[in-house]
N, C-alpha and C. Protein backbone atom coordinates (compact mmCIF):
# COMPACT_ATOMS: atom_id res chain seq x y z
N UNK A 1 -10.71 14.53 -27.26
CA UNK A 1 -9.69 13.52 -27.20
C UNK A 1 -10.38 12.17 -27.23
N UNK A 2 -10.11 11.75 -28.02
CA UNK A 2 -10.44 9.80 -28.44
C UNK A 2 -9.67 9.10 -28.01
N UNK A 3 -9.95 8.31 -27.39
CA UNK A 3 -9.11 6.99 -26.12
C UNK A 3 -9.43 5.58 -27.47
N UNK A 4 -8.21 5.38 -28.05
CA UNK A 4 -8.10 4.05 -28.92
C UNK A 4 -8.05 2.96 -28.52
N UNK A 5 -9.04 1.84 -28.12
CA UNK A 5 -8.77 0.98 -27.14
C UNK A 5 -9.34 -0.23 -28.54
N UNK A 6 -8.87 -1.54 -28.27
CA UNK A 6 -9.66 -2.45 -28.57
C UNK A 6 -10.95 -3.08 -28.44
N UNK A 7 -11.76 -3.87 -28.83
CA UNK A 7 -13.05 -3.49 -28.34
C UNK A 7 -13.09 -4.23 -26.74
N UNK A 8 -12.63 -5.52 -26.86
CA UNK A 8 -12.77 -6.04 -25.41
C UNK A 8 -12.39 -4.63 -24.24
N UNK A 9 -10.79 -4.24 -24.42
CA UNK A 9 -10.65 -2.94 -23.48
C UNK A 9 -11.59 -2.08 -23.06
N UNK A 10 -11.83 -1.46 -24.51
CA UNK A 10 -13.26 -0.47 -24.72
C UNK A 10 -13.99 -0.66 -23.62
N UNK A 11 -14.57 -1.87 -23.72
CA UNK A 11 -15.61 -2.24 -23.02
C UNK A 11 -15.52 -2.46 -21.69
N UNK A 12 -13.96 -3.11 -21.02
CA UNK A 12 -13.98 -3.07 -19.37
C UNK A 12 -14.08 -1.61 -19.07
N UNK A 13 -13.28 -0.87 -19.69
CA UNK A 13 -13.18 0.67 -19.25
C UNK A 13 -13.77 1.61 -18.95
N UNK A 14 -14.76 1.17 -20.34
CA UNK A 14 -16.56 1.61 -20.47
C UNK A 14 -17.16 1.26 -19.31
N UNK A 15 -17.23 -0.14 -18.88
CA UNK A 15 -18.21 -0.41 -17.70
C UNK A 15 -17.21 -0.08 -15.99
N UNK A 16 -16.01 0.42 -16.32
CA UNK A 16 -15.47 0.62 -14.95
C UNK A 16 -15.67 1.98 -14.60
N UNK A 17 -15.74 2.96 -16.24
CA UNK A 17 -15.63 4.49 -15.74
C UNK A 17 -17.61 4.31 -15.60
N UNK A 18 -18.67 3.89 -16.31
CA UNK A 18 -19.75 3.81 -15.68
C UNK A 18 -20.35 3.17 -14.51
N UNK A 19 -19.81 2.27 -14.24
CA UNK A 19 -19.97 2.32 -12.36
C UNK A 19 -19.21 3.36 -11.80
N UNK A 20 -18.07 4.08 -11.74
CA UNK A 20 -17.88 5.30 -11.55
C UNK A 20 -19.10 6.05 -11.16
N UNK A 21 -19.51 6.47 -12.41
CA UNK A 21 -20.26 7.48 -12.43
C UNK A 21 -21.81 7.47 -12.15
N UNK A 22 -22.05 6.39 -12.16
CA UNK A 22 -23.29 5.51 -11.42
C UNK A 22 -23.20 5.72 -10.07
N UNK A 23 -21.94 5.34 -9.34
CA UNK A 23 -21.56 5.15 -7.91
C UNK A 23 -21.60 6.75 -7.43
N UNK A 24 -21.16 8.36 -8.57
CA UNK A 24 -21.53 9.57 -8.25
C UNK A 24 -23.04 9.83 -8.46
N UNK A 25 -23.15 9.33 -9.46
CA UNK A 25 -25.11 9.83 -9.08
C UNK A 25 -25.66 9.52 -7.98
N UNK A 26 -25.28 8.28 -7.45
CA UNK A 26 -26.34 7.69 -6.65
C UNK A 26 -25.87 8.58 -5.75
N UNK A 27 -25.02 9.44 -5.27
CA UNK A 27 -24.25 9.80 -4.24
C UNK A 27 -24.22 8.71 -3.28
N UNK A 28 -23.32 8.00 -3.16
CA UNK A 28 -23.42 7.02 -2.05
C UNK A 28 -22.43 7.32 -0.97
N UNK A 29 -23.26 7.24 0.35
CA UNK A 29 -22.86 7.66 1.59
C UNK A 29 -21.41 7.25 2.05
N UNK A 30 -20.96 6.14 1.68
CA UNK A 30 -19.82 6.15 2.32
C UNK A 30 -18.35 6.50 1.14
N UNK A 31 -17.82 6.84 1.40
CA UNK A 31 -16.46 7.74 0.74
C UNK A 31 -15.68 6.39 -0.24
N UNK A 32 -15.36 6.26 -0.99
CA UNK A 32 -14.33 5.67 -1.58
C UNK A 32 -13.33 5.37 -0.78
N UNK A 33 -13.04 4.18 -0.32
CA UNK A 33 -11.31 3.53 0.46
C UNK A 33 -10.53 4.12 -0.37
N UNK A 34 -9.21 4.83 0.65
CA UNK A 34 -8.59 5.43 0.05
C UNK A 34 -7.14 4.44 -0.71
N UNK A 35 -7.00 2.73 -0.27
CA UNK A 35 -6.39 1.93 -1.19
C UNK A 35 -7.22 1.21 -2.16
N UNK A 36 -6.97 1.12 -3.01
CA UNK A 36 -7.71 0.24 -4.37
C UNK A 36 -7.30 -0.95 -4.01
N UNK A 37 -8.62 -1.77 -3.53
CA UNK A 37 -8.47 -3.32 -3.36
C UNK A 37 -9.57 -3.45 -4.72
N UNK A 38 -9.80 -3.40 -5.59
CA UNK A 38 -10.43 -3.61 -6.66
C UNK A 38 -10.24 -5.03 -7.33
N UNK A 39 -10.47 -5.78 -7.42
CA UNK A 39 -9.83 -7.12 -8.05
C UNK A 39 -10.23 -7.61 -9.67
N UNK A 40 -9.58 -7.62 -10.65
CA UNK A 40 -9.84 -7.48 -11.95
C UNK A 40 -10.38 -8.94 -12.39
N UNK A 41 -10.45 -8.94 -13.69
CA UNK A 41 -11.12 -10.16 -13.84
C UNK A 41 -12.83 -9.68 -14.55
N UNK A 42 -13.34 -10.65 -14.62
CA UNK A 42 -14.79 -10.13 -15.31
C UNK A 42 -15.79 -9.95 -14.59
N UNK A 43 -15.87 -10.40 -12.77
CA UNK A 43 -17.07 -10.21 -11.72
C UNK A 43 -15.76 -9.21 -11.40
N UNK A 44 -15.02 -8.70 -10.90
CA UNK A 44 -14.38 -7.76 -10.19
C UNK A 44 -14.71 -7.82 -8.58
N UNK A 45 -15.59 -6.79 -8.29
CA UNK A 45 -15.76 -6.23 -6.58
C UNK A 45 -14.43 -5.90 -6.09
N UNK A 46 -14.43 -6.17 -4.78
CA UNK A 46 -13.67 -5.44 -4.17
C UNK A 46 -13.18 -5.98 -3.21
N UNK A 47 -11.55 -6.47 -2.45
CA UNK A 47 -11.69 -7.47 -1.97
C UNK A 47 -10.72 -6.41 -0.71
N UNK A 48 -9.94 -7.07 -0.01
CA UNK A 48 -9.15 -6.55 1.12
C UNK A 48 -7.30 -6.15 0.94
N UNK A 49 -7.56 -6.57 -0.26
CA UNK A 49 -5.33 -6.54 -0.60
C UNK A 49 -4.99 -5.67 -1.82
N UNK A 50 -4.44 -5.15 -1.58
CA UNK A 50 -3.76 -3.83 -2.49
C UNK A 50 -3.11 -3.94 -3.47
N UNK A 51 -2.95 -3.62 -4.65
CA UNK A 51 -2.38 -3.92 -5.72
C UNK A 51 -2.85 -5.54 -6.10
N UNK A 52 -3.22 -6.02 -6.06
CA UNK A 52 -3.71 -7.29 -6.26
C UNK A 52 -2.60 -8.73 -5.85
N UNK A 53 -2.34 -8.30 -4.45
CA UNK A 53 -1.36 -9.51 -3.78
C UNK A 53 0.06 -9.11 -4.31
N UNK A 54 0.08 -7.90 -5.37
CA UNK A 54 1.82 -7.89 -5.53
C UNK A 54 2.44 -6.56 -4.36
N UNK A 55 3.82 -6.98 -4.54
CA UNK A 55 4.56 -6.21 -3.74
C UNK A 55 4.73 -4.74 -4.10
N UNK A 56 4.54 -4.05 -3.04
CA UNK A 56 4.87 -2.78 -4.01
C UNK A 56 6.65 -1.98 -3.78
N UNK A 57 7.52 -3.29 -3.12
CA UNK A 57 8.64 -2.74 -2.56
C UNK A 57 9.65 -3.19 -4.26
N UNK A 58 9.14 -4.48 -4.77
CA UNK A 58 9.92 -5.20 -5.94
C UNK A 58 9.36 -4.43 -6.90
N UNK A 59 8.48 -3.19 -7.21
CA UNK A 59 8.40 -2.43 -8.17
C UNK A 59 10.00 -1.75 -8.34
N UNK A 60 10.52 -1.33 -7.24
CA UNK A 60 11.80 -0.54 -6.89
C UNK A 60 12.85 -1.21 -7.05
N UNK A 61 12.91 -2.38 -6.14
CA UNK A 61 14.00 -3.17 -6.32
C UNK A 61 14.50 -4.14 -7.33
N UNK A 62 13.44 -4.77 -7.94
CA UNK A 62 13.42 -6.02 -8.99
C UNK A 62 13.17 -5.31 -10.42
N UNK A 63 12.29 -3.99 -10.60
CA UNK A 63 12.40 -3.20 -11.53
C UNK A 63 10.68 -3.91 -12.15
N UNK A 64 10.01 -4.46 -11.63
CA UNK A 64 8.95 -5.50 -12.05
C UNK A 64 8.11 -6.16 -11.22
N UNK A 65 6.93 -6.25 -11.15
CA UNK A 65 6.18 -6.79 -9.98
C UNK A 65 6.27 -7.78 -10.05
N UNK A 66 6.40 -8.43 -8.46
CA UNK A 66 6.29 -9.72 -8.06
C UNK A 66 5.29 -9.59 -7.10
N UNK A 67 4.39 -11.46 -7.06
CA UNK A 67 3.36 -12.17 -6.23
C UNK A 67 4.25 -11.41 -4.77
N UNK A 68 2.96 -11.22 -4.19
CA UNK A 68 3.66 -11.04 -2.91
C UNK A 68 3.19 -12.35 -1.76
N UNK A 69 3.55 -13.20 -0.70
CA UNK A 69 2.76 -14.11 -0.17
C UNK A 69 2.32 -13.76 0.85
N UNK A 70 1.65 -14.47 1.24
CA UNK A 70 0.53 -14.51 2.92
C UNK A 70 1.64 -14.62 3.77
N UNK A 71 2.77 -15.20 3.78
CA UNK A 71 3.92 -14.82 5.03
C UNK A 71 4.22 -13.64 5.17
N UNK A 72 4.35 -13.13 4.69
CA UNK A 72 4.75 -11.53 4.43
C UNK A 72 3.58 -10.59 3.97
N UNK A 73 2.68 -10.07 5.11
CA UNK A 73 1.55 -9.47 4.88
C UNK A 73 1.87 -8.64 5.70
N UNK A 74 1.04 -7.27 5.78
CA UNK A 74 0.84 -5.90 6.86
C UNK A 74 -0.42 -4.90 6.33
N UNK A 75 -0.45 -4.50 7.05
CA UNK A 75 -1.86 -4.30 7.22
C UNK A 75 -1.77 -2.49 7.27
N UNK A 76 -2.08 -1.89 6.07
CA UNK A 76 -1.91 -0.49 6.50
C UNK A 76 -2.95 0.19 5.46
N UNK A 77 -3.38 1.87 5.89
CA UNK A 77 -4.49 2.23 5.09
C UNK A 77 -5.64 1.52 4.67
N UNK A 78 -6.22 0.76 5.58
CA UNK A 78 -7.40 -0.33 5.73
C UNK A 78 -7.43 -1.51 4.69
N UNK A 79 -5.62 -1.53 4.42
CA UNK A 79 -6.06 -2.76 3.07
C UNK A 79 -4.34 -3.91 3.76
N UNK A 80 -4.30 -5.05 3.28
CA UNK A 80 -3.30 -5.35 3.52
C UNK A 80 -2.31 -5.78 2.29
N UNK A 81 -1.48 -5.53 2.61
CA UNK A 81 -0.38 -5.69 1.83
C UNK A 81 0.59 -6.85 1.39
N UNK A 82 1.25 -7.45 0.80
CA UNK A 82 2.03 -8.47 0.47
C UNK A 82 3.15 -8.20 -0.03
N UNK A 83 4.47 -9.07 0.45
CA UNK A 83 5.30 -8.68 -0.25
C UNK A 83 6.10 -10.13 0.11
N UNK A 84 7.39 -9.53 -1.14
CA UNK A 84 8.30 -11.35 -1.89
C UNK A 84 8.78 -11.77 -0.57
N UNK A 85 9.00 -10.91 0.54
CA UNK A 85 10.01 -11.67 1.35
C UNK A 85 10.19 -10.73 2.78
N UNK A 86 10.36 -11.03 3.48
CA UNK A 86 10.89 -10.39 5.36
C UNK A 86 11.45 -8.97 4.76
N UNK A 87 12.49 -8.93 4.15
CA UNK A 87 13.11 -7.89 3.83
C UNK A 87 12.24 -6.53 3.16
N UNK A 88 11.54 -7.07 2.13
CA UNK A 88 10.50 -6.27 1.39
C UNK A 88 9.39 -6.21 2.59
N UNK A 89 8.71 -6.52 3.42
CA UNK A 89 8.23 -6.20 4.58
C UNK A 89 8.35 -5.15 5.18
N UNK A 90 9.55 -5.32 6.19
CA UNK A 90 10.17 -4.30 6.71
C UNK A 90 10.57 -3.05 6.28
N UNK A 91 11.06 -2.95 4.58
CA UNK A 91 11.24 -2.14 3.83
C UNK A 91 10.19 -0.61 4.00
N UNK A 92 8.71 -1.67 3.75
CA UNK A 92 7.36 -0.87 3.44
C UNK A 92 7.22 -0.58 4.79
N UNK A 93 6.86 -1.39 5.76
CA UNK A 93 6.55 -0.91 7.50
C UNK A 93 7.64 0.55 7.44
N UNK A 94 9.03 0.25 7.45
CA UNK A 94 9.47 1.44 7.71
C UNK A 94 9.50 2.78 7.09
N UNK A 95 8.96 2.51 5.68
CA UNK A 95 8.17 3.87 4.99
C UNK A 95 7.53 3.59 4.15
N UNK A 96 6.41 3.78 4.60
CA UNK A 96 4.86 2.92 3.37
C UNK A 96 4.83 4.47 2.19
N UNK A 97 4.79 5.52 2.64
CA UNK A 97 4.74 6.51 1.79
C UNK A 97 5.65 6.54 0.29
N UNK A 98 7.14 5.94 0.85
CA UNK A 98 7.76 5.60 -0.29
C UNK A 98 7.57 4.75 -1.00
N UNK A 99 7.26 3.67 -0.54
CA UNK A 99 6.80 2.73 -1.61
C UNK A 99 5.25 2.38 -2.41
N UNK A 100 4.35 2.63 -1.70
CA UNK A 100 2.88 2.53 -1.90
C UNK A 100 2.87 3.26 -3.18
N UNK A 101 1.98 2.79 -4.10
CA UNK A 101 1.96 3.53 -5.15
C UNK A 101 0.46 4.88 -5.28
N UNK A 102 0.82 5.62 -6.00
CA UNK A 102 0.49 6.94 -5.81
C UNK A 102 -1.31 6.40 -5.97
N UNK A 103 -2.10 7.51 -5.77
CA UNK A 103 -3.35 7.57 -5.97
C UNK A 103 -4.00 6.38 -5.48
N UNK A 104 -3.45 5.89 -4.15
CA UNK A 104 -4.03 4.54 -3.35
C UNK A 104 -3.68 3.58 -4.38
N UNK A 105 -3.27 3.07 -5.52
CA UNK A 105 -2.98 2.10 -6.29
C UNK A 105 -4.20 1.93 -7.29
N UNK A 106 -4.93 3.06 -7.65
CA UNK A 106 -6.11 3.17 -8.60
C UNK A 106 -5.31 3.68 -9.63
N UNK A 107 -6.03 3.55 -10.88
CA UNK A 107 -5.32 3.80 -11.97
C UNK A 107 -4.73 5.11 -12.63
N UNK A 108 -3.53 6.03 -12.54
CA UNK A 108 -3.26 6.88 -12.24
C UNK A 108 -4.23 7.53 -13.52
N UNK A 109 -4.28 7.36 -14.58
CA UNK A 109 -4.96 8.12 -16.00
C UNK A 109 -6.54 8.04 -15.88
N UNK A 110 -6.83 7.01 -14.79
CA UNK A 110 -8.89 7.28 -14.21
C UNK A 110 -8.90 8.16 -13.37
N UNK A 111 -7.57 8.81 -12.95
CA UNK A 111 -7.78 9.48 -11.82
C UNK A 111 -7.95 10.68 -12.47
N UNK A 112 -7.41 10.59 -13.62
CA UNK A 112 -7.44 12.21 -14.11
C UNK A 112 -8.35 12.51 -15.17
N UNK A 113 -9.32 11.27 -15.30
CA UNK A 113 -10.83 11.10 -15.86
C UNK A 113 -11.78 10.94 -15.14
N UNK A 114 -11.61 11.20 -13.43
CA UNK A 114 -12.40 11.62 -12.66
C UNK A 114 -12.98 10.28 -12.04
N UNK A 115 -11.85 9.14 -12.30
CA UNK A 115 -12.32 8.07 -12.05
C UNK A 115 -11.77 6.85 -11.29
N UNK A 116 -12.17 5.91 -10.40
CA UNK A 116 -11.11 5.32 -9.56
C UNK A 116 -11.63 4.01 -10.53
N UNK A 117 -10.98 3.46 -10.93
CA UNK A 117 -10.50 2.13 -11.53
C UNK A 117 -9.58 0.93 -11.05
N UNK A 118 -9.80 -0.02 -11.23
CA UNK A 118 -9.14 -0.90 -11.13
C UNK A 118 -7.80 -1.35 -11.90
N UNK A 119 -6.58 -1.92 -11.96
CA UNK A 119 -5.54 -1.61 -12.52
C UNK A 119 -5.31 -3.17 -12.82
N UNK A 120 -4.03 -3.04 -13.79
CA UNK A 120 -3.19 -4.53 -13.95
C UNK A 120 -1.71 -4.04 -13.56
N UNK A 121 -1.29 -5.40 -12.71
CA UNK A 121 -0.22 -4.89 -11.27
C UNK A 121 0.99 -4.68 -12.54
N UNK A 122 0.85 -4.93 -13.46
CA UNK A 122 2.40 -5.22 -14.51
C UNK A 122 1.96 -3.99 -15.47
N UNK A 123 1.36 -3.07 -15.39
CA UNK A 123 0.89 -1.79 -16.42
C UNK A 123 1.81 -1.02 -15.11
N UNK A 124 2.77 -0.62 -15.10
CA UNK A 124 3.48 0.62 -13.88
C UNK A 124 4.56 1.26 -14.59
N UNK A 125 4.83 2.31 -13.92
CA UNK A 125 5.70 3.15 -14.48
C UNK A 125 6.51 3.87 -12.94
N UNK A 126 7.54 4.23 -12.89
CA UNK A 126 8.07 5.11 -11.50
C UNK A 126 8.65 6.06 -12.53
N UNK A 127 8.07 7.52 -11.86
CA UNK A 127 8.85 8.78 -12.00
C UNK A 127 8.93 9.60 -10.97
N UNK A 128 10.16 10.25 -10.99
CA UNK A 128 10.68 10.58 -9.76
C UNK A 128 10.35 10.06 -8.59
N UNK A 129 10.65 8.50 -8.63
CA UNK A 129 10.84 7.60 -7.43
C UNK A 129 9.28 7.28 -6.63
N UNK A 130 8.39 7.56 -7.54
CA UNK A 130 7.02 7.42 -7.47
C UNK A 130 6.51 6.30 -8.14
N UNK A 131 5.73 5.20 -7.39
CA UNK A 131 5.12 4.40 -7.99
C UNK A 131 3.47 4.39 -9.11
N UNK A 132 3.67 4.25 -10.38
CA UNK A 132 2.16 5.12 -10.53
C UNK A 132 1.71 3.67 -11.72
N UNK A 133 0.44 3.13 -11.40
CA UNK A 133 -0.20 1.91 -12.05
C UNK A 133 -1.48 2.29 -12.55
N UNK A 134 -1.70 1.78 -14.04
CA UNK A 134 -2.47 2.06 -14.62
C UNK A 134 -3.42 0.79 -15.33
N UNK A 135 -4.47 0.95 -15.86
CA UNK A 135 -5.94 0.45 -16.39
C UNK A 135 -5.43 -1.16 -16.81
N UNK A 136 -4.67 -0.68 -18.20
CA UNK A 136 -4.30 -1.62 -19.27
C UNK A 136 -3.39 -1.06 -19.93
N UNK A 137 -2.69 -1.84 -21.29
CA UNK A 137 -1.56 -1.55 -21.46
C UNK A 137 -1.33 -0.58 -22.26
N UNK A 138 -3.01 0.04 -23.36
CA UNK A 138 -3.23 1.07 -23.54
C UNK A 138 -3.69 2.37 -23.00
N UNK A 139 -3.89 2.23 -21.89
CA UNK A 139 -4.17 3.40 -21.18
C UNK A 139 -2.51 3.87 -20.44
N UNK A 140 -1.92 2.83 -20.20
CA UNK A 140 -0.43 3.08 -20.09
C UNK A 140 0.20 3.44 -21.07
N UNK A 141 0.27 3.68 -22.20
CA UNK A 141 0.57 4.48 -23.63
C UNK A 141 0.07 5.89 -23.20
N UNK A 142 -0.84 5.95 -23.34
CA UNK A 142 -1.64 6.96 -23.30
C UNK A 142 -1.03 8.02 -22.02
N UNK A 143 -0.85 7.41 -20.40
CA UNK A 143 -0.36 7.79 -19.58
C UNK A 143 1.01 8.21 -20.30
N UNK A 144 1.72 7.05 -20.33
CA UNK A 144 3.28 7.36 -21.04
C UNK A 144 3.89 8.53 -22.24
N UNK A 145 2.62 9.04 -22.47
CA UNK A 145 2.80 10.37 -23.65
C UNK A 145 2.97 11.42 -22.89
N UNK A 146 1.99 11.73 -21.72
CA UNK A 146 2.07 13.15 -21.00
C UNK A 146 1.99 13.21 -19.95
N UNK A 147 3.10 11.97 -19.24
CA UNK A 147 2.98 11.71 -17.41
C UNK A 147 3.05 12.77 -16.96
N UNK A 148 3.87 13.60 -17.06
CA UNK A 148 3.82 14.76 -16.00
C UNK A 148 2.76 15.86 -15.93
N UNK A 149 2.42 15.65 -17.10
CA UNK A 149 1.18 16.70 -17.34
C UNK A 149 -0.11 16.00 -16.61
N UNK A 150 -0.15 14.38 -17.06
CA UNK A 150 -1.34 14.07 -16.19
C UNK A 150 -1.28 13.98 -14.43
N UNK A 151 0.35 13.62 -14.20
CA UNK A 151 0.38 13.85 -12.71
C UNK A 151 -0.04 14.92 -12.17
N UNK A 152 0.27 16.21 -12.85
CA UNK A 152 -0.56 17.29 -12.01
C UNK A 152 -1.96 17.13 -11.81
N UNK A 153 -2.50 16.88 -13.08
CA UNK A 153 -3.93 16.74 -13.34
C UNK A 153 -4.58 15.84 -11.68
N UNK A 154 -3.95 14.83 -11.50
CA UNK A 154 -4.57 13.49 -10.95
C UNK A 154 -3.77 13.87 -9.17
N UNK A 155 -3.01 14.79 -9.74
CA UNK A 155 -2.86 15.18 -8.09
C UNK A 155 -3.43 16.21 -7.21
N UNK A 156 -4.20 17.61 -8.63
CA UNK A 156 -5.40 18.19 -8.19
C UNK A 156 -6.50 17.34 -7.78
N UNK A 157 -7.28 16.31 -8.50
CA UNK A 157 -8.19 15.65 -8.32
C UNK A 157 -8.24 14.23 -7.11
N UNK A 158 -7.58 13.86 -7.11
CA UNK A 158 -7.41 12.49 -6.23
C UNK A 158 -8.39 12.73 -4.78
N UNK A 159 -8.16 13.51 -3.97
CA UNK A 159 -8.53 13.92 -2.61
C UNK A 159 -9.92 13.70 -3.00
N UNK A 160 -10.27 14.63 -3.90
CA UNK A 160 -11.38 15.06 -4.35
C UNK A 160 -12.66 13.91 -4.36
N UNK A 161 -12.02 12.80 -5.47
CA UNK A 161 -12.81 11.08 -5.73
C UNK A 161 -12.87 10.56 -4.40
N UNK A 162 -12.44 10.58 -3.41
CA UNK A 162 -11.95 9.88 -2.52
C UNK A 162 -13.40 10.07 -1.42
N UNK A 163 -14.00 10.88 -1.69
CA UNK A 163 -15.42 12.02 -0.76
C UNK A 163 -16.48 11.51 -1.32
């Protein structure tokens, strides 16, 4: 299977699934965080906020991600969270499971290439009331051909990356 990317794409993807796999050789001692604070851009690293400051309650409600602000922050699964407003807050506090998006918010189609990646907050998709965010807008094609087939895939494996 050939992944059709442009070359710029090519190339973040290239260097995100090879630190991947750099980060498994070396075996490095401490486990993968199980939320993706990954921050995109061309230095990347890794910062403390989930999904990259957006909400993950206005995926559901607004149908589309929105900025989430520093008034409306919480702090769960060692990363903190943001969201549009008090309401979207409370929403997530009272069930983070429903709203959080699947695979800690790593890119659901790296997950099922054995790989935790970094995402763009506006590449998402919900099936069956599941939040699931992906690479770029071609790897979201790609996801979008055989979601359910790759959800199994990435729901055997996930636990797994996480060690």
């Amino acid at each position: 299977m050939q992944l059709s990317l442009p070359h710029g794409h090519r190339r973040r993807l290239f260097l995100a699934l090879l630190g991947s796999v750099l980060l498994g050789a070396a075996k490095v001692a401490a486990a993968a965080p199980p939320i993706n604070t990954l921050n995109g851009g061309v230095l990347g690293g890794r910062g403390e906020t989930a999904i990259q400051g957006y909400d993950p309650v206005a995926y559901f409600s607004d149908g589309k991600p929105v900025k989430g602000k520093d008034a409306f922050s919480f702090e769960w699964m060692g990363a903190t969270w943001k969201f549009a407003s008090q309401a979207h807050l409370d929403q997530f506090r009272a069930d983070p499971q429903r709203y959080a998006p699947q695979y800690g918010g790593y890119c659901a189609y790296g997950v099922t290439q054995d790989a935790l990646v970094e995402i763009e907050p506006d590449k998402f998709s919900i099936i069956d009331g599941k939040l699931y965010l992906n690479y770029n807008a071609d790897v979201q094609a790609r996801w979008s051909k055989d979601s359910r087939n790759y959800i199994q895939q990435a729901d055997a494996k996930f636990k797994g990356l996480l060690k």
